[in-house]
C-alpha atoms as a PDB file:
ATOM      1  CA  UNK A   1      55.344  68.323   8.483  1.00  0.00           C
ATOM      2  CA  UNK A   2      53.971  71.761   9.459  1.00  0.00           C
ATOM      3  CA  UNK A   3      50.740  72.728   7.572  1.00  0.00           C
ATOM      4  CA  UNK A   4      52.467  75.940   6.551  1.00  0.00           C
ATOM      5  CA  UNK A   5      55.465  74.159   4.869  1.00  0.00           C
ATOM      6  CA  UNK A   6      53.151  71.761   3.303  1.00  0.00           C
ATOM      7  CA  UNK A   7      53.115  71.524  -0.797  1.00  0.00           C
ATOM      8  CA  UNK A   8      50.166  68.672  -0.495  1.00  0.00           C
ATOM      9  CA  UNK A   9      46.218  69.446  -1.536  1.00  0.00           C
ATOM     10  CA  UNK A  10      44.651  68.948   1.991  1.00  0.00           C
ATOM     11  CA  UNK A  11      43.432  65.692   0.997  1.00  0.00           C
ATOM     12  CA  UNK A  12      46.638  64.390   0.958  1.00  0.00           C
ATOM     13  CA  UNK A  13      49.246  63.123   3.554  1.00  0.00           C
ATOM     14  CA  UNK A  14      52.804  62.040   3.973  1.00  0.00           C
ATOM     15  CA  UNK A  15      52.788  58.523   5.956  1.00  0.00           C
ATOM     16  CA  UNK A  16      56.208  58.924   7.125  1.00  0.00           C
ATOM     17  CA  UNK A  17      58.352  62.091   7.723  1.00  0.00           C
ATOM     18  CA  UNK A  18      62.558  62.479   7.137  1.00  0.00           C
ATOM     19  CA  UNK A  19      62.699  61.880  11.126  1.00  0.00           C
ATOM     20  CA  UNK A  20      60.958  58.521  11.217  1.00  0.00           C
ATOM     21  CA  UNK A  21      63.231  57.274   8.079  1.00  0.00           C
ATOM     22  CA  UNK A  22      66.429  59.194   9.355  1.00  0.00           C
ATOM     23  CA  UNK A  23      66.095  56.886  13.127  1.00  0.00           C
ATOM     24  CA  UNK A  24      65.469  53.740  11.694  1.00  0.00           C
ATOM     25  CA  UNK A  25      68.781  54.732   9.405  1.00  0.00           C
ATOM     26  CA  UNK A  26      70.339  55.828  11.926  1.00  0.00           C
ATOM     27  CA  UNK A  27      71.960  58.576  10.005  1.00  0.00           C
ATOM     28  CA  UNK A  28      71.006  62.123   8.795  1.00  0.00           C
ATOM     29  CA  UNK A  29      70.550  63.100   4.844  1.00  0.00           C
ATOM     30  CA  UNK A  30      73.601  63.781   3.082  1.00  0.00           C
ATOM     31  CA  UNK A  31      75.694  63.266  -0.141  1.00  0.00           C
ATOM     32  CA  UNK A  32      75.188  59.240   0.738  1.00  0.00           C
ATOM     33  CA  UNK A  33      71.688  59.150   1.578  1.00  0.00           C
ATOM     34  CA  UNK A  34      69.125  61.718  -0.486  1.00  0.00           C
ATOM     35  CA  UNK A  35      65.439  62.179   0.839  1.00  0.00           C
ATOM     36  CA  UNK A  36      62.440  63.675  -1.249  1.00  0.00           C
ATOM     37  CA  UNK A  37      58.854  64.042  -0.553  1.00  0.00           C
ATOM     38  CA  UNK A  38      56.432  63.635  -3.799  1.00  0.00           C
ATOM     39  CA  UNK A  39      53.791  66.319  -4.433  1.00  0.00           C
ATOM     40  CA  UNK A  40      51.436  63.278  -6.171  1.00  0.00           C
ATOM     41  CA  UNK A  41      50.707  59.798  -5.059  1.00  0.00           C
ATOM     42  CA  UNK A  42      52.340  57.093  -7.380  1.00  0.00           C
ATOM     43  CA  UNK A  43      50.995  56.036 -10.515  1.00  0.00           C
ATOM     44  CA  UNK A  44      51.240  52.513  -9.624  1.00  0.00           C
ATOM     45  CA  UNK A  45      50.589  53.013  -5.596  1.00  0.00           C
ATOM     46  CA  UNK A  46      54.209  53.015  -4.436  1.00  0.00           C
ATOM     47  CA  UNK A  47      54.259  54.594  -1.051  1.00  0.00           C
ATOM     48  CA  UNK A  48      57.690  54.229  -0.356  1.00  0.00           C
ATOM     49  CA  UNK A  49      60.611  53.783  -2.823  1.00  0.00           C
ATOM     50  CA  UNK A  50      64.951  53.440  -2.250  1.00  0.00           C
ATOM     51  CA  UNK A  51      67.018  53.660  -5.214  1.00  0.00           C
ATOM     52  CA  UNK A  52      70.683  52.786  -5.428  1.00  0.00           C
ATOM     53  CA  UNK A  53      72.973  55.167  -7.790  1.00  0.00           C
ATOM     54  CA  UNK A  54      75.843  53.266  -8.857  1.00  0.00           C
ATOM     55  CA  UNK A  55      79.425  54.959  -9.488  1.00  0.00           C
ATOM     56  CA  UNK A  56      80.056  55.569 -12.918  1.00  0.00           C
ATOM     57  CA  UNK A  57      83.787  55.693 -14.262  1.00  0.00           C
ATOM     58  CA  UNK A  58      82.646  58.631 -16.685  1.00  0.00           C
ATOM     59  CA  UNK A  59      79.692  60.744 -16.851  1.00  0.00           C
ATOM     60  CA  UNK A  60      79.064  59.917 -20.880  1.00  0.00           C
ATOM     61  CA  UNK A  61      75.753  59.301 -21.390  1.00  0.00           C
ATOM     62  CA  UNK A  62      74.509  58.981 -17.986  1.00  0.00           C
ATOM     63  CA  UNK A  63      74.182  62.654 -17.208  1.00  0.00           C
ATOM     64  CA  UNK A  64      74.302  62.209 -13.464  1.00  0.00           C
ATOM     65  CA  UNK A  65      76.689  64.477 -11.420  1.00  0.00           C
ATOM     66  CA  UNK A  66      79.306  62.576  -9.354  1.00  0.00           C
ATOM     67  CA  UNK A  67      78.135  63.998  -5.907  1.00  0.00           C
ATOM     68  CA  UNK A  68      74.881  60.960  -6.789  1.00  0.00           C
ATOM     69  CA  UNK A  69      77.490  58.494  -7.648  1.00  0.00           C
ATOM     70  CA  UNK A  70      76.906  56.029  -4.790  1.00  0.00           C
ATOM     71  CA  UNK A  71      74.499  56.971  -2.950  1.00  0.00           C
ATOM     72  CA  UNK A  72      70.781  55.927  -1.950  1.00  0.00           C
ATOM     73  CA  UNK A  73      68.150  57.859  -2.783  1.00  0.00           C
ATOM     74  CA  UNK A  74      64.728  57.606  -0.924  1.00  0.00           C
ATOM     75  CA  UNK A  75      61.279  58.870  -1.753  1.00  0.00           C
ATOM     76  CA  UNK A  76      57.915  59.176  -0.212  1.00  0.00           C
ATOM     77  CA  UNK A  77      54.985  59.518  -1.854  1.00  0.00           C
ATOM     78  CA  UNK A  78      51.734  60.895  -0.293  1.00  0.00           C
ATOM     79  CA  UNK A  79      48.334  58.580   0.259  1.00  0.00           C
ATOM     80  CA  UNK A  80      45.071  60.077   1.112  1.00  0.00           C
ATOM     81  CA  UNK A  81      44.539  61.872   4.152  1.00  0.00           C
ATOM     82  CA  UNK A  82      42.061  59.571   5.916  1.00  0.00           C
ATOM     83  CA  UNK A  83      44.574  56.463   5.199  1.00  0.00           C
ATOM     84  CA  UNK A  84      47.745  58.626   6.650  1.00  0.00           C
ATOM     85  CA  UNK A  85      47.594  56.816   9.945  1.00  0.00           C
ATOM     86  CA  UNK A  86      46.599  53.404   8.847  1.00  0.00           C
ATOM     87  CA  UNK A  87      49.840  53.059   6.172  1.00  0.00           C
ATOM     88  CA  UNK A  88      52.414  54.922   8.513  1.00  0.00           C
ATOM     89  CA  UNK A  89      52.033  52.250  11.152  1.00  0.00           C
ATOM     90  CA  UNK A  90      52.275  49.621   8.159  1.00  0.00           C
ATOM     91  CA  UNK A  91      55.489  51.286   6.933  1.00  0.00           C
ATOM     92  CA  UNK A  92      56.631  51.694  10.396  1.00  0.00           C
ATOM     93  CA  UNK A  93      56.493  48.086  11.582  1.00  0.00           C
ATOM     94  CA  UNK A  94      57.212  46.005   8.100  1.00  0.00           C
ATOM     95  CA  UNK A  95      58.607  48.412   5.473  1.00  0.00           C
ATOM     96  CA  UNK A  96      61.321  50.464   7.419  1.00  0.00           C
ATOM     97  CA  UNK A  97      63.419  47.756   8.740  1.00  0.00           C
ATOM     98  CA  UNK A  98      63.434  46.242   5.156  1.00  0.00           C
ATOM     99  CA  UNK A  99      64.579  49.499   4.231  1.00  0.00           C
ATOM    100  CA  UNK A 100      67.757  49.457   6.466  1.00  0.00           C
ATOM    101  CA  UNK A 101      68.700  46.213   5.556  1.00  0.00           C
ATOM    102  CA  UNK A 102      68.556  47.195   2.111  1.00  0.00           C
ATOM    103  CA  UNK A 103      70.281  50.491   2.852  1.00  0.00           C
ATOM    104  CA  UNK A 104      73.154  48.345   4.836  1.00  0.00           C
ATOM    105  CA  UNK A 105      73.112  45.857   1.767  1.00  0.00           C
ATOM    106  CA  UNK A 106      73.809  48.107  -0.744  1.00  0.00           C
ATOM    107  CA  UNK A 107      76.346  50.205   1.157  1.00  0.00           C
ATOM    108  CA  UNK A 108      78.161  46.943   2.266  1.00  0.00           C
ATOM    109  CA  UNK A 109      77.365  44.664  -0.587  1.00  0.00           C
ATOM    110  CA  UNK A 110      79.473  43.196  -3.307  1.00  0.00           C
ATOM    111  CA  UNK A 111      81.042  45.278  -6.236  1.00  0.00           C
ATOM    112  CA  UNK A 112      79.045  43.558  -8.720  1.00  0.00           C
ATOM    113  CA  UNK A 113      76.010  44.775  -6.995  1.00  0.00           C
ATOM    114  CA  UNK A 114      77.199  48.167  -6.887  1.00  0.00           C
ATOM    115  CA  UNK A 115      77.815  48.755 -10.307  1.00  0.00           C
ATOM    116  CA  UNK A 116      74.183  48.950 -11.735  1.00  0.00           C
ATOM    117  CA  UNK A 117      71.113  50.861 -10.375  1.00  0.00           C
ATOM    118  CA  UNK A 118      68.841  48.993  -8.286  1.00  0.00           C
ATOM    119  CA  UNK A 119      65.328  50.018  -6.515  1.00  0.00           C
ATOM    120  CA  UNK A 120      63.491  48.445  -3.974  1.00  0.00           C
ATOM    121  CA  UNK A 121      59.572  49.518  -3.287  1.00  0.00           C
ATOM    122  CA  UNK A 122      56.988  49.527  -1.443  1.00  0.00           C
ATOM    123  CA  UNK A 123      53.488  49.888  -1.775  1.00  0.00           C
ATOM    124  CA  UNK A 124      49.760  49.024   0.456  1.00  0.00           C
ATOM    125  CA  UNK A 125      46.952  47.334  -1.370  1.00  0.00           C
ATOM    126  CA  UNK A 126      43.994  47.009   0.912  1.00  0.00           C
ATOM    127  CA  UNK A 127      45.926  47.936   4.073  1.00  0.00           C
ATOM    128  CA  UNK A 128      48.677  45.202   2.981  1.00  0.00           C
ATOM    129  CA  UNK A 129      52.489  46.139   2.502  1.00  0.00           C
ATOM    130  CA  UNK A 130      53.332  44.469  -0.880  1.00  0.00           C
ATOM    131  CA  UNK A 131      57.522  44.749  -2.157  1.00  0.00           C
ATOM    132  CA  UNK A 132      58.991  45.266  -5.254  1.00  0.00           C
ATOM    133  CA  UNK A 133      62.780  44.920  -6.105  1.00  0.00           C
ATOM    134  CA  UNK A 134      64.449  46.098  -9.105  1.00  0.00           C
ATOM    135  CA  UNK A 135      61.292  46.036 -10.894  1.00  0.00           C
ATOM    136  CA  UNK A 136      59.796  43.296 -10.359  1.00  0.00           C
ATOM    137  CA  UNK A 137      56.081  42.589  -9.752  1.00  0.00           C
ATOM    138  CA  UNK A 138      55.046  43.358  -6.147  1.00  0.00           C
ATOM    139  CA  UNK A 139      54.943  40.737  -4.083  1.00  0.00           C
ATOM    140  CA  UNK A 140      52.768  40.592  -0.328  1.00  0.00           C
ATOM    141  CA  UNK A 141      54.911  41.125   2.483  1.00  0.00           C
ATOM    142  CA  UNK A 142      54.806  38.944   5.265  1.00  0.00           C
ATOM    143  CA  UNK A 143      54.987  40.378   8.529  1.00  0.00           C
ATOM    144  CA  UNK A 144      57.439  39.324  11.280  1.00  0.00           C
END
């Protein structure tokens, strides 16, 4: 991203960009498929994170419009600077084609699946790419 668009303290960097997730998707943003770019790293180190928003028959309660009904949101959170390089080749190689096969499963996936919210992250512990899904506690991910 161009330093004058940038919303990031100089210390900090995006490791991947809407062009390097939009490829490996093969697809541009949209109704279906929502990017956003954090202003703070996460709390808990999540780099990367995909969310699924399930349909909802009616909108009691949930308070979400229907143009987020089924759709896939995806957000990237910033690491330091110095670390930019070392975690966007991480997220490059093991988390992105996760993230299309868990794009393609919950586009494609079964109608029980569909119906509740799921999330799948990612995050790098001492230059290691570690997974969560639906909440769970991260778990190392082995490459290849």
């Amino acid at each position: 991203m161009p330093a004058r668009n940038r919303r990031l303290p100089r210390h900090l960097s995006w490791p991947l960009s809407s062009t390097d997730i939009c490829s490996v998707l093969g697809e541009t943003p949209s109704d279906a498929l929502r990017l956003s770019f954090a202003d703070l790293p996460g709390a808990d180190g999540t780099v990367l994170q995909a969310t699924w928003m399930p349909s909802t028959g009616s909108n009691y309660g949930t308070g979400l419009p229907p143009d987020w009904w089924s759709s896939v949101w995806i957000a990237v959170a910033p690491v330091p600077s110095g670390e930019r390089v070392s975690a966007r080749r991480t997220l490059r190689e093991l988390a992105l084609p996760g993230l299309r096969e868990w794009v393609d499963g919950a586009r494609h996936g079964s109608e029980a699946w569909a119906l509740s919210r799921h999330r799948v992250s990612w995050r790098i512990v001492d230059r290691a790419l570690q997974l969560s899904r639906d909440q769970q506690p991260y778990r190392p991910v082995e490459p290849g």
